[in-house]
PDB file of N, CA and C in Angstrom:
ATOM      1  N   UNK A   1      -7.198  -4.118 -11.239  1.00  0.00           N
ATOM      2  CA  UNK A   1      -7.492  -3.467  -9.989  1.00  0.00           C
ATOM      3  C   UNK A   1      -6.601  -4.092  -8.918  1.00  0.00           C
ATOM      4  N   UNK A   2      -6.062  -3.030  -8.115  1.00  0.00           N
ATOM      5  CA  UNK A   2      -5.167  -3.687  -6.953  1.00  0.00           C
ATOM      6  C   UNK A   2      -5.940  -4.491  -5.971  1.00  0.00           C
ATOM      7  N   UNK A   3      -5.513  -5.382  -5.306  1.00  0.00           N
ATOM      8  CA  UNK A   3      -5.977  -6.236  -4.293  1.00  0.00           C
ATOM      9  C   UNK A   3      -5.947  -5.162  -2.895  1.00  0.00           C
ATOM     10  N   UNK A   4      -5.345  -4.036  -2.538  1.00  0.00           N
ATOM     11  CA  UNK A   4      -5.848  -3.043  -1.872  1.00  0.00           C
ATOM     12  C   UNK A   4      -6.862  -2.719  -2.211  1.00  0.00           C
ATOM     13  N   UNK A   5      -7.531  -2.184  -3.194  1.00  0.00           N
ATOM     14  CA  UNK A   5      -8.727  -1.638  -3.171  1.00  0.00           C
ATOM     15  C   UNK A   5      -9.757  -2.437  -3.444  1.00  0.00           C
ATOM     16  N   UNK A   6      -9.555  -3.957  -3.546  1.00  0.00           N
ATOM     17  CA  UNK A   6     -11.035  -4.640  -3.721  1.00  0.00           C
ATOM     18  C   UNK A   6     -10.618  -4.776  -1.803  1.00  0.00           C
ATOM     19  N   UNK A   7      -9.768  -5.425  -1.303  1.00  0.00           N
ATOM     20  CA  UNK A   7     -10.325  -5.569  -0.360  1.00  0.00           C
ATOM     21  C   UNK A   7     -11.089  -4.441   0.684  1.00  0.00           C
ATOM     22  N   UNK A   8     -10.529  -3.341   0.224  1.00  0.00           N
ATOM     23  CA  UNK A   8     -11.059  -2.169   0.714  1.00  0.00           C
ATOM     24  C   UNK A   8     -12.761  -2.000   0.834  1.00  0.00           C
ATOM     25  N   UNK A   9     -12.930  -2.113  -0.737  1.00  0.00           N
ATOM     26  CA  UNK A   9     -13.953  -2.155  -0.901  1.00  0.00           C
ATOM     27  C   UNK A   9     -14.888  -3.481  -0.512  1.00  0.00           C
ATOM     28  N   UNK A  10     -14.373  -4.460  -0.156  1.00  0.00           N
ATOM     29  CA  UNK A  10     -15.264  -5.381   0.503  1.00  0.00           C
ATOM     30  C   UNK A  10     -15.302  -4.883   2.065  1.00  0.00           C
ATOM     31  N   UNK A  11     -14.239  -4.018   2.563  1.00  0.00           N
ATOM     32  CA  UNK A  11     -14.626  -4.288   4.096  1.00  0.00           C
ATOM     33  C   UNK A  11     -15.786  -3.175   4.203  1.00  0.00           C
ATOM     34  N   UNK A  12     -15.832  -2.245   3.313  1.00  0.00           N
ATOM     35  CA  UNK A  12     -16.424  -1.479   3.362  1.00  0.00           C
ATOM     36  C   UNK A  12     -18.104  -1.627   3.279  1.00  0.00           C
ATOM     37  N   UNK A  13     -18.230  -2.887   2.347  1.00  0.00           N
ATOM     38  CA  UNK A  13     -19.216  -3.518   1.831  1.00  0.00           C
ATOM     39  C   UNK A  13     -20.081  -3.865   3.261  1.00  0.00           C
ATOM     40  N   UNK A  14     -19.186  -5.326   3.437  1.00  0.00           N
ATOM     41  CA  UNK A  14     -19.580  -5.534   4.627  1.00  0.00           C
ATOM     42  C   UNK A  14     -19.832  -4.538   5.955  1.00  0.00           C
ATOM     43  N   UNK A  15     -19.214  -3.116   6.627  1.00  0.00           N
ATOM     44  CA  UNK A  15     -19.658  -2.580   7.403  1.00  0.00           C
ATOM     45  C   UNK A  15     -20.232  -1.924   7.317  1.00  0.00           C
ATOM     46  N   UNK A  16     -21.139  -1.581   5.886  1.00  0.00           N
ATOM     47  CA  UNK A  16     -22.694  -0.997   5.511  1.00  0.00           C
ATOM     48  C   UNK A  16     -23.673  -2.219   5.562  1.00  0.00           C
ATOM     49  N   UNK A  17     -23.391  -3.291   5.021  1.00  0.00           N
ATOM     50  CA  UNK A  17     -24.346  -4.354   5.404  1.00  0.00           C
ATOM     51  C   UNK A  17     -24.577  -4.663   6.705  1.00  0.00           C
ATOM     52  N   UNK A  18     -23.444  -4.585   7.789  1.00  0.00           N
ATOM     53  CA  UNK A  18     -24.135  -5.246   9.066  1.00  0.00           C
ATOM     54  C   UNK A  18     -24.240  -3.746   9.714  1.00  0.00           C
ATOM     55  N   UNK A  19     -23.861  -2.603   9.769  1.00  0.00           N
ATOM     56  CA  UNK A  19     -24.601  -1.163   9.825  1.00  0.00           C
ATOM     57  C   UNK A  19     -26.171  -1.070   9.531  1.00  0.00           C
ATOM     58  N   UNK A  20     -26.902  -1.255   8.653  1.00  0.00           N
ATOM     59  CA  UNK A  20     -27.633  -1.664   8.063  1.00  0.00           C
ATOM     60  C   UNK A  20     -28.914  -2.771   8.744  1.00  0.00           C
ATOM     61  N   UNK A  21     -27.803  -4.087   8.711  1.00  0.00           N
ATOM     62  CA  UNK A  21     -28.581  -5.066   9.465  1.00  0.00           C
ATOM     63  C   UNK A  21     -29.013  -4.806  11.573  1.00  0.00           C
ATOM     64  N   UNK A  22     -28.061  -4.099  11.640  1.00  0.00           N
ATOM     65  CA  UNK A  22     -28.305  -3.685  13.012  1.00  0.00           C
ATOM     66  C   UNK A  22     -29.627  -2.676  13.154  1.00  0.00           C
ATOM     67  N   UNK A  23     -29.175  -1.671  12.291  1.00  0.00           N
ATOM     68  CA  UNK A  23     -30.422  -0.697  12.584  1.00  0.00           C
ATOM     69  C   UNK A  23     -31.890  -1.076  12.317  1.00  0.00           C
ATOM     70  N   UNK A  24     -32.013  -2.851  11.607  1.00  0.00           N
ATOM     71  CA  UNK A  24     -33.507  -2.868  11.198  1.00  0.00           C
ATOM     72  C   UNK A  24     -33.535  -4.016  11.895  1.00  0.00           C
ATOM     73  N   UNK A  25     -32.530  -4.490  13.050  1.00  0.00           N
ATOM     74  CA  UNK A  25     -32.905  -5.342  14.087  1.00  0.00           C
ATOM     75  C   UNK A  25     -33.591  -5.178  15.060  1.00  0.00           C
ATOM     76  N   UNK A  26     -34.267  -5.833  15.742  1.00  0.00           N
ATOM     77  CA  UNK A  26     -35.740  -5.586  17.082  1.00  0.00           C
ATOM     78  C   UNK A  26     -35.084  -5.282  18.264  1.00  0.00           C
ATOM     79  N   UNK A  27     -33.989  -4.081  18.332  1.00  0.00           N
ATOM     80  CA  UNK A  27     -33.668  -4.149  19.659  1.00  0.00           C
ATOM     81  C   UNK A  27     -33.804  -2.910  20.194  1.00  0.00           C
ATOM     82  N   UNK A  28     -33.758  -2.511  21.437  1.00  0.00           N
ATOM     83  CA  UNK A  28     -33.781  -0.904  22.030  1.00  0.00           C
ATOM     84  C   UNK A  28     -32.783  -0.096  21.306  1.00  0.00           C
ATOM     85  N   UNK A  29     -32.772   1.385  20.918  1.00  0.00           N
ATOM     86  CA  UNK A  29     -31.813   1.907  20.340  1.00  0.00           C
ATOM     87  C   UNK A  29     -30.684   1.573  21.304  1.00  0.00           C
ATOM     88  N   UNK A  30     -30.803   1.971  22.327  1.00  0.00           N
ATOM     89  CA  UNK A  30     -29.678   1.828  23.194  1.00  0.00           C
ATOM     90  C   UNK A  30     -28.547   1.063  22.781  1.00  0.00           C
ATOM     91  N   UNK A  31     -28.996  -0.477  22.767  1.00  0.00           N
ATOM     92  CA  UNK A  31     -28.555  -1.650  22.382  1.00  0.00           C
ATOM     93  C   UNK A  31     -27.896  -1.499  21.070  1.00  0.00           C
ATOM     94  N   UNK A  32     -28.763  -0.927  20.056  1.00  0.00           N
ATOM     95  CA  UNK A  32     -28.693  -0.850  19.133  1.00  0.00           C
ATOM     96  C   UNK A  32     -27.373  -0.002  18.676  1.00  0.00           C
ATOM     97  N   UNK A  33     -27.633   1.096  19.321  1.00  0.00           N
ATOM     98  CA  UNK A  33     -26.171   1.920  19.265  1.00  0.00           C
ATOM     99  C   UNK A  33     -25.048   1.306  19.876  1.00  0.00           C
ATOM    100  N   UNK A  34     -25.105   0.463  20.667  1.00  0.00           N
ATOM    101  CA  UNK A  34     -23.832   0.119  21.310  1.00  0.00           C
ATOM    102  C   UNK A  34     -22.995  -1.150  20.075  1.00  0.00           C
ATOM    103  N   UNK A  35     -23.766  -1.773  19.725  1.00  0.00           N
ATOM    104  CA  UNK A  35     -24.144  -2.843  18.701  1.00  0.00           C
ATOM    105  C   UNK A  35     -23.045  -1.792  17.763  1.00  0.00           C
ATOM    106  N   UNK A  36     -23.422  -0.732  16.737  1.00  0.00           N
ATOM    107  CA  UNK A  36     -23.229  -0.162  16.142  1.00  0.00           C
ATOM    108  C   UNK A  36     -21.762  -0.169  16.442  1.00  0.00           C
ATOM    109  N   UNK A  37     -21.689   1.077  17.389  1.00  0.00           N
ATOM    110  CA  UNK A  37     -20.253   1.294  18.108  1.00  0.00           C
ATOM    111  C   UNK A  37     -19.144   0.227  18.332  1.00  0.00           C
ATOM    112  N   UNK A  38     -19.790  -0.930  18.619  1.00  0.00           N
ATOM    113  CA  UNK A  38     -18.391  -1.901  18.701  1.00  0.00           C
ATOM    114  C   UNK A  38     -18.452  -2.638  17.166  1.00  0.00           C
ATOM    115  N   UNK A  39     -19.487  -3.107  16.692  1.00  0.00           N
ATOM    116  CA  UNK A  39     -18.855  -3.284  15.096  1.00  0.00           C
ATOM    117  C   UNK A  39     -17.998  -1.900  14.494  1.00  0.00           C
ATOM    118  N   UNK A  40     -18.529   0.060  14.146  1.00  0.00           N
ATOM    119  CA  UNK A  40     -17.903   0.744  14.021  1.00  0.00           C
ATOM    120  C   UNK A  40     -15.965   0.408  14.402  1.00  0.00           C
ATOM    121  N   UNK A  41     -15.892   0.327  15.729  1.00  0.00           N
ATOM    122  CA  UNK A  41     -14.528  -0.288  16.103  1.00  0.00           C
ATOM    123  C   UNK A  41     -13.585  -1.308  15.810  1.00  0.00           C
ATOM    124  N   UNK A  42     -14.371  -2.287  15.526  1.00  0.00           N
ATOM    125  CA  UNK A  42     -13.827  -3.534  15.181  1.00  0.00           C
ATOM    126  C   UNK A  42     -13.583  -3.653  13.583  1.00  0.00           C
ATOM    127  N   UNK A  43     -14.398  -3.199  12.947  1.00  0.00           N
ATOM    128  CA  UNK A  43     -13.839  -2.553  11.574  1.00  0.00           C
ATOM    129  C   UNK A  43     -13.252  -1.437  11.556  1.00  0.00           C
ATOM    130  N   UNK A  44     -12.873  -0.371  11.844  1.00  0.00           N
ATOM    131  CA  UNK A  44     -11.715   0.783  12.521  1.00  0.00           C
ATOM    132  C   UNK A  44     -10.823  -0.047  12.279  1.00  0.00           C
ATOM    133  N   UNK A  45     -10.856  -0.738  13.322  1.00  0.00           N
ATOM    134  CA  UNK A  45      -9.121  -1.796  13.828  1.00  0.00           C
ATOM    135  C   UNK A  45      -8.718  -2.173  12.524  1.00  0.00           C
ATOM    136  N   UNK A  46      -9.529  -3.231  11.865  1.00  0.00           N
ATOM    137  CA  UNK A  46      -9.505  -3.966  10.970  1.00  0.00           C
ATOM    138  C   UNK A  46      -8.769  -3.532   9.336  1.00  0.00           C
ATOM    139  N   UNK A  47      -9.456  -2.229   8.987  1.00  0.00           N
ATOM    140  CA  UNK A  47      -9.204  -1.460   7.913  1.00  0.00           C
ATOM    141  C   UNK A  47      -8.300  -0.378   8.320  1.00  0.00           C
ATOM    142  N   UNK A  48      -7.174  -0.240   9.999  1.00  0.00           N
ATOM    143  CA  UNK A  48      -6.347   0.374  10.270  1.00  0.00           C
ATOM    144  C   UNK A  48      -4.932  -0.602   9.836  1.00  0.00           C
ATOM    145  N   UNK A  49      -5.489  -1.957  10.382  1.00  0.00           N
ATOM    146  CA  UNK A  49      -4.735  -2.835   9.951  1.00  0.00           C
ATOM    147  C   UNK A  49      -4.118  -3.005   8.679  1.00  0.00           C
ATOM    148  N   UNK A  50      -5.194  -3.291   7.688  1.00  0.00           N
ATOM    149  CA  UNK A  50      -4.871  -3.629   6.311  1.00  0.00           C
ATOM    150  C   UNK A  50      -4.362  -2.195   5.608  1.00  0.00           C
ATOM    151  N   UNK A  51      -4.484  -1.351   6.183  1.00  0.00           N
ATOM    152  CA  UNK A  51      -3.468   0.399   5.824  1.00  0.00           C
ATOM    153  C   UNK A  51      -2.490   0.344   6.346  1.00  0.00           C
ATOM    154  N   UNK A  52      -2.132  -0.087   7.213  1.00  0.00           N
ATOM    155  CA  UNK A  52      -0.853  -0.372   7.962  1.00  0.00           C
ATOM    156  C   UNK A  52       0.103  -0.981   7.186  1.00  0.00           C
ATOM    157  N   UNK A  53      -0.682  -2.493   6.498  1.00  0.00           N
ATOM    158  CA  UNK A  53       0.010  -3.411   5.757  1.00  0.00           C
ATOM    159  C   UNK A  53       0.398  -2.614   4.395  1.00  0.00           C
ATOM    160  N   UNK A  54      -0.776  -2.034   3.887  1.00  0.00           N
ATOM    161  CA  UNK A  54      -0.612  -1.522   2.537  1.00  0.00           C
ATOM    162  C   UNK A  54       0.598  -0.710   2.661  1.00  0.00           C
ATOM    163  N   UNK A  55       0.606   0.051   3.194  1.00  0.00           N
ATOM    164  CA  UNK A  55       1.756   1.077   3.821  1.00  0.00           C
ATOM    165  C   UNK A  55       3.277   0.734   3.529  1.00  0.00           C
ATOM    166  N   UNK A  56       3.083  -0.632   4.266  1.00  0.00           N
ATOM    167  CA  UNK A  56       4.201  -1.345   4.655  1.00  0.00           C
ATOM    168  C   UNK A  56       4.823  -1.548   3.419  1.00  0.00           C
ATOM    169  N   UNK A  57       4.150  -2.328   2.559  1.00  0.00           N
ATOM    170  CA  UNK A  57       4.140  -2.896   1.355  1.00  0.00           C
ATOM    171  C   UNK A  57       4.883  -1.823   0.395  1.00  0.00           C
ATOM    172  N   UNK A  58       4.151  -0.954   0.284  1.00  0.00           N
ATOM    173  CA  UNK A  58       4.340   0.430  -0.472  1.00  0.00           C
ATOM    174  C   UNK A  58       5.489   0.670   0.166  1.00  0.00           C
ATOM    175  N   UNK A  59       6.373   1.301   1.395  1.00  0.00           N
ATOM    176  CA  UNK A  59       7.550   1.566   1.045  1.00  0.00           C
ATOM    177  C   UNK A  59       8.587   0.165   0.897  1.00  0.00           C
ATOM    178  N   UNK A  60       8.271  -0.574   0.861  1.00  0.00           N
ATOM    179  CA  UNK A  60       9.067  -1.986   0.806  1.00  0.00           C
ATOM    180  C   UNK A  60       9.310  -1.686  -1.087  1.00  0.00           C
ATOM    181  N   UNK A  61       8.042  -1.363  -1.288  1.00  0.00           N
ATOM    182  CA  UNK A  61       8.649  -1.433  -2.727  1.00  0.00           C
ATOM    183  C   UNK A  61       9.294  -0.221  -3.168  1.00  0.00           C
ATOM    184  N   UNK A  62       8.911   1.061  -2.262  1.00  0.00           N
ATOM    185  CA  UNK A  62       9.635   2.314  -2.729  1.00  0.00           C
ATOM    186  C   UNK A  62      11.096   1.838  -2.430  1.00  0.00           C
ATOM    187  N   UNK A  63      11.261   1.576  -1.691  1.00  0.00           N
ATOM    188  CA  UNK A  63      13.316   1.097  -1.158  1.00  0.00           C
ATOM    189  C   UNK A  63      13.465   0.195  -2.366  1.00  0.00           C
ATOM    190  N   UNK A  64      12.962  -0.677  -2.632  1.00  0.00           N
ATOM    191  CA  UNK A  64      13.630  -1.993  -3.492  1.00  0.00           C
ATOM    192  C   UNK A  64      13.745  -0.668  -4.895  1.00  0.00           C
ATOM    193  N   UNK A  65      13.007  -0.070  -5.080  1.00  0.00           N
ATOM    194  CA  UNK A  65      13.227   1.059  -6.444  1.00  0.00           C
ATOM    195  C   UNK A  65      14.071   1.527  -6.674  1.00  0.00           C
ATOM    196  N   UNK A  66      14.369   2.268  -4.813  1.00  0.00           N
ATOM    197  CA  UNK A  66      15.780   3.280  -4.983  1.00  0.00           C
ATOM    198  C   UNK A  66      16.825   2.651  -4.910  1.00  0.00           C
ATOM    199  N   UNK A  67      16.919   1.254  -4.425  1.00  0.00           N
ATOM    200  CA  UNK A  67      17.976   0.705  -4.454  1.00  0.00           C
ATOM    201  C   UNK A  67      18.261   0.492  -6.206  1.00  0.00           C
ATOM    202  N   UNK A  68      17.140   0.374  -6.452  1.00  0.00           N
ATOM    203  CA  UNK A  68      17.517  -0.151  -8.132  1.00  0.00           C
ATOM    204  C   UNK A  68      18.208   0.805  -8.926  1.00  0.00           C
ATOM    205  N   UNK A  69      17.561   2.041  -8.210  1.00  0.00           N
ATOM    206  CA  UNK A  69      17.785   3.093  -9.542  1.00  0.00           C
ATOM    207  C   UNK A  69      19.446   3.740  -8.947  1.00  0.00           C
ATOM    208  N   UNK A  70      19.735   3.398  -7.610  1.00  0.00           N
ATOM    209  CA  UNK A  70      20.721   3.676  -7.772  1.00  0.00           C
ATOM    210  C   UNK A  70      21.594   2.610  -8.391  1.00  0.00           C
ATOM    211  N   UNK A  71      21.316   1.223  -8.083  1.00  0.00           N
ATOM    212  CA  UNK A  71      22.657   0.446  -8.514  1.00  0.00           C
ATOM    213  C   UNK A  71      22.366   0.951 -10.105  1.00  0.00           C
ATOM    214  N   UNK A  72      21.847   1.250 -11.085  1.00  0.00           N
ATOM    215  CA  UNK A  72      21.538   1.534 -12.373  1.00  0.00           C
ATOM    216  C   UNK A  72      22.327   2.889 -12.440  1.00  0.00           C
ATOM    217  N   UNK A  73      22.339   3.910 -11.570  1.00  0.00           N
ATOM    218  CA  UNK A  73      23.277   4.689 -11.681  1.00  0.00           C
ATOM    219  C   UNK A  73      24.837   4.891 -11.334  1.00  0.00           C
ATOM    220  N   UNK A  74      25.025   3.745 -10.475  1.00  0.00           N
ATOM    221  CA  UNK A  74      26.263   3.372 -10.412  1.00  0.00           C
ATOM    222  C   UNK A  74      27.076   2.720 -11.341  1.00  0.00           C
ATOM    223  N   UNK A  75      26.162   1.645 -12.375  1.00  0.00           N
ATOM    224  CA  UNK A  75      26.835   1.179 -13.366  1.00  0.00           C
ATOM    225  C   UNK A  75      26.647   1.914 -14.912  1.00  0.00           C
ATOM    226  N   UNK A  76      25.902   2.980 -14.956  1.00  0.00           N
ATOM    227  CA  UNK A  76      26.004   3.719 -15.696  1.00  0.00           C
ATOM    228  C   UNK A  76      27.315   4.687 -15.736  1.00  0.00           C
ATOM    229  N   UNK A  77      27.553   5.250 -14.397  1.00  0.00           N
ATOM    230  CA  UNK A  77      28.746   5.776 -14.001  1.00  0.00           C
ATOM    231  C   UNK A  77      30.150   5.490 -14.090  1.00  0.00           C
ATOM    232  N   UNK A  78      29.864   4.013 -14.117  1.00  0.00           N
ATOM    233  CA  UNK A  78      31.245   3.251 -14.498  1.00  0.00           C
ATOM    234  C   UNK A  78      31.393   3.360 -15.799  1.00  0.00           C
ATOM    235  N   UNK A  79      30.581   2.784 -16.424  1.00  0.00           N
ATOM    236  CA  UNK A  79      30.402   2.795 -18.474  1.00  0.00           C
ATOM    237  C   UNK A  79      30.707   3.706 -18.656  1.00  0.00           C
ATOM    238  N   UNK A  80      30.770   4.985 -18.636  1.00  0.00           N
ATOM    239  CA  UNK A  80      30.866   6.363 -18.517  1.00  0.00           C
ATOM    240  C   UNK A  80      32.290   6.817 -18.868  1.00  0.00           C
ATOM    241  N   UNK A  81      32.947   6.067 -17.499  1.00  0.00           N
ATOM    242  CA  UNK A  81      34.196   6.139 -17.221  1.00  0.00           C
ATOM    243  C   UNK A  81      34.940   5.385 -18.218  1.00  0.00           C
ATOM    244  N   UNK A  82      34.913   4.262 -18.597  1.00  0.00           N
ATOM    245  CA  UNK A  82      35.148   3.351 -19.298  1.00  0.00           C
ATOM    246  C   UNK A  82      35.225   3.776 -20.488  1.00  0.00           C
ATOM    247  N   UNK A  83      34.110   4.238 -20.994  1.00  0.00           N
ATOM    248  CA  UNK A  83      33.782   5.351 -22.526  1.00  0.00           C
ATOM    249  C   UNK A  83      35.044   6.000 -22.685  1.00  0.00           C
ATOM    250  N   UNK A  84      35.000   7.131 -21.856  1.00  0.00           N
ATOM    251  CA  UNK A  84      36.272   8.018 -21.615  1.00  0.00           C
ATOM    252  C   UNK A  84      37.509   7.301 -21.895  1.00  0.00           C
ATOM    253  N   UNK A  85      37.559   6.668 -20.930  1.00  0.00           N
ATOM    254  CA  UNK A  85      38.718   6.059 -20.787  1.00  0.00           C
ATOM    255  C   UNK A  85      39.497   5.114 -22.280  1.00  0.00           C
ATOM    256  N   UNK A  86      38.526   4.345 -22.955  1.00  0.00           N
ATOM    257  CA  UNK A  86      38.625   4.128 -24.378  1.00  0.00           C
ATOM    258  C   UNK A  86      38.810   5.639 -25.237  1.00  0.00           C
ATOM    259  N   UNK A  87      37.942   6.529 -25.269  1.00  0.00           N
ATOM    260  CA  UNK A  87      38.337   7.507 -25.981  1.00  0.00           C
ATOM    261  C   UNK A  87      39.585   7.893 -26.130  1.00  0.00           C
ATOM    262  N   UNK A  88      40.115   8.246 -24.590  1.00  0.00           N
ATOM    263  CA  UNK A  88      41.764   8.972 -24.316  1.00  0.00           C
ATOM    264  C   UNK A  88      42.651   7.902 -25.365  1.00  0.00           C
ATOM    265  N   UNK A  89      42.242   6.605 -25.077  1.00  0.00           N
ATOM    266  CA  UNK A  89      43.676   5.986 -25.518  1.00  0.00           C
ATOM    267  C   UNK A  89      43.777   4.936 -26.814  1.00  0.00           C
ATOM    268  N   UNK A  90      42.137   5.665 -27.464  1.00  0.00           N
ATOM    269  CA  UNK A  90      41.841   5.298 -28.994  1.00  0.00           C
ATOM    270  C   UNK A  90      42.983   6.300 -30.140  1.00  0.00           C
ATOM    271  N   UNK A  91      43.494   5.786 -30.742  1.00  0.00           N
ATOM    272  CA  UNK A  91      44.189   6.161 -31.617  1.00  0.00           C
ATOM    273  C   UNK A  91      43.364   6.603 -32.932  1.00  0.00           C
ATOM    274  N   UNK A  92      43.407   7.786 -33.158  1.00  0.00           N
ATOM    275  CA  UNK A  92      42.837   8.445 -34.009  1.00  0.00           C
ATOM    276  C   UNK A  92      42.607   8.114 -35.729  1.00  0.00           C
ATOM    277  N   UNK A  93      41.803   7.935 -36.129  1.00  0.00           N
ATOM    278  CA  UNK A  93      42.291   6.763 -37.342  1.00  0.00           C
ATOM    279  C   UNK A  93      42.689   7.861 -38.330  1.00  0.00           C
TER     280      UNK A  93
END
């Protein structure tokens, strides 16, 4: 399992647990909702963050790929040439 999706799944964990712990706390809804609303936010931020990173990550590795697959097609391209190039001036047995 990727380390994206456990941590995913822990932040997620955690903002049903203190979701949870708020609503069966002794306070006015009022409170209570506001309570809600700025944890809601602060995990927002949090799990905007770590998508951000994942993101990041992910095309960091899409580029390092295409770079690969092209240098792999560049030296295929040469061999190629090379092939040929032995063929033309192989003497026919």
């Amino acid at each position: 399992m990727s380390s994206g999706k456990v941590l995913l799944g822990v932040l997620a964990g955690v903002a049903v647990g203190a979701a949870i712990g708020i609503l069966f706390a002794p306070d006015k809804g009022s409170v209570t909702r506001k309570k809600i609303s700025k944890k809601g936010s602060e995990y927002a931020d949090a799990l905007k963050d770590k998508l951000d990173e994942f993101l990041d990550e992910i095309s960091e590795k899409f580029d390092q790929v295409k770079e690969d697959v092209s240098e792999f097609a560049e030296e295929a391209k040469a061999k190629k040439a090379d092939v040929k190039k032995d063929a033309k001036t192989a003497k026919p047995a």
